[in-house]
Protein backbone atom coordinates (compact mmCIF):
# COMPACT_ATOMS: atom_id res chain seq x y z
CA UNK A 1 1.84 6.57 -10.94
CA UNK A 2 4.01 3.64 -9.97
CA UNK A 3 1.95 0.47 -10.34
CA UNK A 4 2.96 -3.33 -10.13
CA UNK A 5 -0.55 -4.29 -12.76
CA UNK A 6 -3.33 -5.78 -12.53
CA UNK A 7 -5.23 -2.64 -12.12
CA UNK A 8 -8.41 -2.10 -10.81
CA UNK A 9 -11.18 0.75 -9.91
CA UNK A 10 -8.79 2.00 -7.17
CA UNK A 11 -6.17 2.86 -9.40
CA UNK A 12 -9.06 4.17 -11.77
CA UNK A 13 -9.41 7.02 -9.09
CA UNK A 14 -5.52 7.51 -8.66
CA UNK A 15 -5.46 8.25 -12.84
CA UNK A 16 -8.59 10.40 -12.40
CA UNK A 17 -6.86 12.40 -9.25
CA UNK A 18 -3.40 12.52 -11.31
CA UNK A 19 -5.20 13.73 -14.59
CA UNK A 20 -6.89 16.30 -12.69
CA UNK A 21 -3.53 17.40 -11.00
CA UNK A 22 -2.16 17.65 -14.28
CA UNK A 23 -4.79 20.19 -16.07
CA UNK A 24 -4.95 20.67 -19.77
CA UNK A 25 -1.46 20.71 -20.63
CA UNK A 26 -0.34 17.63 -18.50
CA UNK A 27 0.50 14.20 -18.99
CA UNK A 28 0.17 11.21 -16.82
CA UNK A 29 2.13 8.10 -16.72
CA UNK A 30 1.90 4.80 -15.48
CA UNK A 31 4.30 2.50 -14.62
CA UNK A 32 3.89 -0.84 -14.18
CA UNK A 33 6.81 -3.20 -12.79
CA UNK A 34 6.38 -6.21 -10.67
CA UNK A 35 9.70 -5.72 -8.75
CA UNK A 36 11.25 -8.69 -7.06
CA UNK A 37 12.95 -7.03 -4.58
CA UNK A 38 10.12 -6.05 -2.50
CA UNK A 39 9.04 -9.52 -2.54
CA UNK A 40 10.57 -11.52 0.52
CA UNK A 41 11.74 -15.50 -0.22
CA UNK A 42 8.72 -17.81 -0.28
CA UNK A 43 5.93 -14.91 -1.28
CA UNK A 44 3.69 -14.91 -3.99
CA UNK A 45 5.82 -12.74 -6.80
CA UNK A 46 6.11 -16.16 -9.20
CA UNK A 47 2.23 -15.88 -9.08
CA UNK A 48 1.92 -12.55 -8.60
CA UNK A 49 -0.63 -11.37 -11.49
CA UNK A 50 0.33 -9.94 -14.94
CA UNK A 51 -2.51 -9.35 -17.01
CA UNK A 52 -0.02 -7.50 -19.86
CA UNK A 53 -3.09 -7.20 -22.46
CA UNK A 54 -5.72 -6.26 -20.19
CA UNK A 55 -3.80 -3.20 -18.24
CA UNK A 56 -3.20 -2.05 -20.88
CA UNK A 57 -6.59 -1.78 -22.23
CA UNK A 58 -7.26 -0.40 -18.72
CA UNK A 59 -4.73 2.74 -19.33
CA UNK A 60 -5.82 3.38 -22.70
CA UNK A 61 -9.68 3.74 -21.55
CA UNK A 62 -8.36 5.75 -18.53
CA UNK A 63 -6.43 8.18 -21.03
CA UNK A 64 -3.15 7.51 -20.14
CA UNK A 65 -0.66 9.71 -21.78
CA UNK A 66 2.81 7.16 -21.24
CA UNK A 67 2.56 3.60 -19.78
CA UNK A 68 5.98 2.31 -19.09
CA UNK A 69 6.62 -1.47 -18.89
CA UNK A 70 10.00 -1.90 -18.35
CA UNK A 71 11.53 -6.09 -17.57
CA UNK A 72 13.67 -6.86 -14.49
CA UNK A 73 16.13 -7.17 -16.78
CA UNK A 74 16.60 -3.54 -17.91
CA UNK A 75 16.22 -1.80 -14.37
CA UNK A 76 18.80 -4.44 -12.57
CA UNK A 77 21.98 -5.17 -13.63
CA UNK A 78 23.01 -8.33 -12.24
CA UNK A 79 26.03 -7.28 -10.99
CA UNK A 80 23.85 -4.11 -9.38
CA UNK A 81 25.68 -3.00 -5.53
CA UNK A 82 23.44 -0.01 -5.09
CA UNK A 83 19.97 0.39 -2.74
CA UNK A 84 18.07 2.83 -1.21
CA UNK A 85 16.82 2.19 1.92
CA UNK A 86 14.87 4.56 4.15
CA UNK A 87 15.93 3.34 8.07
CA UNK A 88 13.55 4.92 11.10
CA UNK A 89 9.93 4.75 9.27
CA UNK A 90 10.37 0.92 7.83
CA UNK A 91 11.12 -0.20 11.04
CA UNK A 92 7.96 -1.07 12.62
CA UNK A 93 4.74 -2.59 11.10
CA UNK A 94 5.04 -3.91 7.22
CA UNK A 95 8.90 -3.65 8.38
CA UNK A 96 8.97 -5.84 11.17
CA UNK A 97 7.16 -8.25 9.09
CA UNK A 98 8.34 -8.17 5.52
CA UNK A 99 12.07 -7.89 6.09
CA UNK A 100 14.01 -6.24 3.27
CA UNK A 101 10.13 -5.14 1.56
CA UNK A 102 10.58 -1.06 1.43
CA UNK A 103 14.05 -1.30 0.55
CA UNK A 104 12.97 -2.91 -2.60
CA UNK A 105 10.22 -0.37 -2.78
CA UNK A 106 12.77 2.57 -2.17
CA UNK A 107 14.84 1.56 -4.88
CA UNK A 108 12.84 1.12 -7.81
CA UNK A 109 10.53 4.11 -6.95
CA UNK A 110 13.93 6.14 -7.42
CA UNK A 111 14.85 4.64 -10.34
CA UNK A 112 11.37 5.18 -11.92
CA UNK A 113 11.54 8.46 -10.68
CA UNK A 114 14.92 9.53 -12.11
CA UNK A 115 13.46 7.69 -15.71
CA UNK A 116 10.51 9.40 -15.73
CA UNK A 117 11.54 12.50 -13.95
CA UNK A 118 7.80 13.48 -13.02
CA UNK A 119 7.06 16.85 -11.24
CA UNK A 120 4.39 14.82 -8.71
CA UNK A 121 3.42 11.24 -7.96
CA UNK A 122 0.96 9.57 -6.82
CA UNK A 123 0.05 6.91 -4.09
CA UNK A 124 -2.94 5.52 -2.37
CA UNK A 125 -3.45 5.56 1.42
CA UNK A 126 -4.41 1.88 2.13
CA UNK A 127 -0.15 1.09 1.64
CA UNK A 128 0.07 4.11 4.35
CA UNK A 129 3.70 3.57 5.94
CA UNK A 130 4.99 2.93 2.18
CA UNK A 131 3.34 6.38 1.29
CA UNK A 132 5.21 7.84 4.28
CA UNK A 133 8.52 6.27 3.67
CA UNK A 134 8.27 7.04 0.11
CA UNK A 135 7.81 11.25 1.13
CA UNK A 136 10.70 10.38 3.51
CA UNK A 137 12.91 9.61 0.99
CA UNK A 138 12.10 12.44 -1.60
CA UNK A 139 12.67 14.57 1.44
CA UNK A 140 16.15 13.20 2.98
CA UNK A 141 17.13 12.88 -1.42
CA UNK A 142 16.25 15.96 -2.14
CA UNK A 143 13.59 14.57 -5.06
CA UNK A 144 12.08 17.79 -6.75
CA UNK A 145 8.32 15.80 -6.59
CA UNK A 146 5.22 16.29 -5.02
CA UNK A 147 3.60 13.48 -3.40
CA UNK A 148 0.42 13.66 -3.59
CA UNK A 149 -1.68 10.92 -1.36
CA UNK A 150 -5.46 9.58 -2.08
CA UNK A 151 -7.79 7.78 0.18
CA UNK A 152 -8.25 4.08 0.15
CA UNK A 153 -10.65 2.85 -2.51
CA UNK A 154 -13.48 0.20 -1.17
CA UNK A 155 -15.90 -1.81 -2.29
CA UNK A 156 -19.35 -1.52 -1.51
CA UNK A 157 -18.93 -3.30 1.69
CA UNK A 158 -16.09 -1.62 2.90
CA UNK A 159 -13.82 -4.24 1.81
CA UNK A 160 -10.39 -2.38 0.37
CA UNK A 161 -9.09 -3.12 -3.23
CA UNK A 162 -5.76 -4.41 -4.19
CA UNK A 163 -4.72 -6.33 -6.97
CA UNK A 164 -4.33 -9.87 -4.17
CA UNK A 165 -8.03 -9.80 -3.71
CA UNK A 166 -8.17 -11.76 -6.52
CA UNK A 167 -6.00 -14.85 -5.07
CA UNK A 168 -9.14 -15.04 -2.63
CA UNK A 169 -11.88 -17.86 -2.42
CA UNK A 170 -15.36 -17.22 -2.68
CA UNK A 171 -15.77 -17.55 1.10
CA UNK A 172 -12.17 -16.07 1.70
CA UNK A 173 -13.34 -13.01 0.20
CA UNK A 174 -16.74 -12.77 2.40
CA UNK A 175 -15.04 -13.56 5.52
CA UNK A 176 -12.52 -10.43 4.75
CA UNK A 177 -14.51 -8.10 5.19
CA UNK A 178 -14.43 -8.59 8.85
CA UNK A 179 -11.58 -6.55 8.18
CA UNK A 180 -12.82 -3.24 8.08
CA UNK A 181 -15.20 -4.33 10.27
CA UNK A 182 -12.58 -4.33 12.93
CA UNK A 183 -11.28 -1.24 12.26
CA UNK A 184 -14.35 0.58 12.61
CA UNK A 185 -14.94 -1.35 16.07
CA UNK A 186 -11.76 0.29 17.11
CA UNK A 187 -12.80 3.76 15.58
CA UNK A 188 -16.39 3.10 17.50
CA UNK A 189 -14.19 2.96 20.78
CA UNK A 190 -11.71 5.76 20.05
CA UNK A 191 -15.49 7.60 19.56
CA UNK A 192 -16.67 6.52 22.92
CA UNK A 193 -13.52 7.76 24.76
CA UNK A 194 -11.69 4.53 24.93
CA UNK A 195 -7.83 5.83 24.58
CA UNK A 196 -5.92 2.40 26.00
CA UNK A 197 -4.03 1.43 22.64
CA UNK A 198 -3.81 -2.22 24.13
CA UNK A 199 -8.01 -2.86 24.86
CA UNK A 200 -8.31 -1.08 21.28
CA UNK A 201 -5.69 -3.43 19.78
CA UNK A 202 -7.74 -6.42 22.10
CA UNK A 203 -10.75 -5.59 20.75
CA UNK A 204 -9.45 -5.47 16.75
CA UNK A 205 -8.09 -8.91 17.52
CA UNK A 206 -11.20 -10.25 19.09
CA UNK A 207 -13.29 -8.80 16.26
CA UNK A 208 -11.28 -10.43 13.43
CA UNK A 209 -11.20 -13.61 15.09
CA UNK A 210 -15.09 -14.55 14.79
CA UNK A 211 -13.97 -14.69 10.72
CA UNK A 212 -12.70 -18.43 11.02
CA UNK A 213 -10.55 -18.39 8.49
CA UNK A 214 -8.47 -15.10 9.45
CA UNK A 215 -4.68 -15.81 10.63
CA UNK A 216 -3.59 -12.31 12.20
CA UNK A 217 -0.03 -11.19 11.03
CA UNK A 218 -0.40 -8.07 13.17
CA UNK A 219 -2.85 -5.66 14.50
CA UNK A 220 -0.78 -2.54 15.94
CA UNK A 221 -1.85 1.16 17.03
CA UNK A 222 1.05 3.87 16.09
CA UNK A 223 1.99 7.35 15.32
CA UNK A 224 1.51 8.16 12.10
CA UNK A 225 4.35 10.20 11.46
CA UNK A 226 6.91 7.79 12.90
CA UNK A 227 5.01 4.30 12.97
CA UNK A 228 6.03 3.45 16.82
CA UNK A 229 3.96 1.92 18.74
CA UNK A 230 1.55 3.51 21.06
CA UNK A 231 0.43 2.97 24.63
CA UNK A 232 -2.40 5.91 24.22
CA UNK A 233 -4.34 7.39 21.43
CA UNK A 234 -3.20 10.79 20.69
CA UNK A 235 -3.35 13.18 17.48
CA UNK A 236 -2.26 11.49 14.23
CA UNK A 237 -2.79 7.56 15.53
CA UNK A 238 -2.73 5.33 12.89
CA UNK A 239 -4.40 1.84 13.52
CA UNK A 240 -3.11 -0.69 11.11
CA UNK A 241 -3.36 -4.34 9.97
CA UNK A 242 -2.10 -7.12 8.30
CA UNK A 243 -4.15 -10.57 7.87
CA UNK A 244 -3.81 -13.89 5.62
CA UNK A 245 -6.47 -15.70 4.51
CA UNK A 246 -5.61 -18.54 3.17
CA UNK A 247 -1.74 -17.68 1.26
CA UNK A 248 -3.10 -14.32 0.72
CA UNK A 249 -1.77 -11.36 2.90
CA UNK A 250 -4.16 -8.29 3.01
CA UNK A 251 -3.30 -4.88 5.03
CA UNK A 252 -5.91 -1.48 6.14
CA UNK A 253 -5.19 0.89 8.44
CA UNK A 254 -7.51 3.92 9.90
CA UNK A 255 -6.69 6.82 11.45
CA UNK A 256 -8.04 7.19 14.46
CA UNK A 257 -7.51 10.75 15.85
């Protein structure tokens, strides 16, 4: 289970879905790197959290077989000439927006996988196009690992966790919520037979606006598969997000249909 730390209940549920993958006679492993090179010049990876002493606390209540900590240092070479990077999926979306981003995640993903040398790993749905790209490239690399995907973890008011919630104000954090909010106004219409990807998209944006303190990165309606944009709902759509409050970036997605 690749990780970048500060853990919290929703990777609780991804080492209680791994362990019971694995059976009696598995093992799971964590990894936990924060890797500059999916962080873009000017973001938050200085900041980014590293609570060393509490994670691993965390993985030793959760039964962790292996946690693996390894320092820039010993995965990157500075001299280093070599990247993967997937090319149709990353595109669009988190792509578009976070130039260079899944190339860094590409890379140390299949580094970590070819130290580790798991038989499956395991991802969470709310970073949905990096789940995607990530089965993309054990596909197209011939990876001999099963991907195996689990919903988004929430809070009790449908707010979804990530390790940034905790960069958030008091009133940063109530006003997110409007978040999921949104997507379920956009669901709601799908429902009601609404299939015009712009007044869905419209709507979404209207929606987050009434939280005052929301600044929309994007708000897009694609196919899940291949992340281009839509002009209709179909099979498979994917409604996705990104929105700062304050410095702090947060992304959800639903699937609509």
């Amino acid at each position: 289970m690749p990780t970048m730390g500060a853990l919290h209940k929703a990777h609780l549920e991804l080492i209680r879905v791994a362990r019971e993958r694995t059976g009696a006679h598995g093992e799971v492993a964590v990894s936990i790197f924060v890797n500059p090179l999916q962080f873009e010049p000017g973001s938050d990876y200085e900041r980014y959290p590293r609570p060393e002493k509490a994670d691993e606390e965390f993985c030793r209540n959760a039964r962790v077989d292996l946690l693996f900590r390894p320092v820039a240092e010993q995965l990157y070479l500075e001299d280093r000439s070599t990247y993967i990077e997937e090319t149709s999926l990353s595109s669009f979306l988190e792509g578009e927006s976070r130039p260079g981003h899944f190339r860094g995640v590409c890379t140390v993903v299949a580094k970590l996988f070819n130290i580790l040398a798991p038989d499956a790993a395991i991802f969470g749905e709310k970073d949905f196009q990096q789940l995607a790209i990530v089965r993309r490239m054990v596909r197209d690399l011939n990876f001999k690992i099963d991907i195996i995907a689990v919903p988004t973890v929430r809070e009790e008011d449908g707010f979804a966790c990530s390790s940034r919630n905790q960069y958030l104000t008091a009133e940063e954090r109530k006003q997110a919520t409007i978040l999921r909010k949104a997507l379920l106004k956009g669901a709601d219409m799908v429902r009601a037979g609404e299939t015009s990807a712009a007044r869905i998209v419209s709507a979404v944006r209207e929606t987050i606006g009434q939280a005052p303190l929301a600044r929309i990165d994007h708000v897009d309606l694609v196919d899940a598969d291949r992340f281009q944009p839509l002009e209709l709902v179909r099979p498979n759509s994917l409604l996705a997000l990104a929105v700062f409050f304050g410095k702090t970036r947060l992304i959800d997605n639903i699937l609509l249909a």
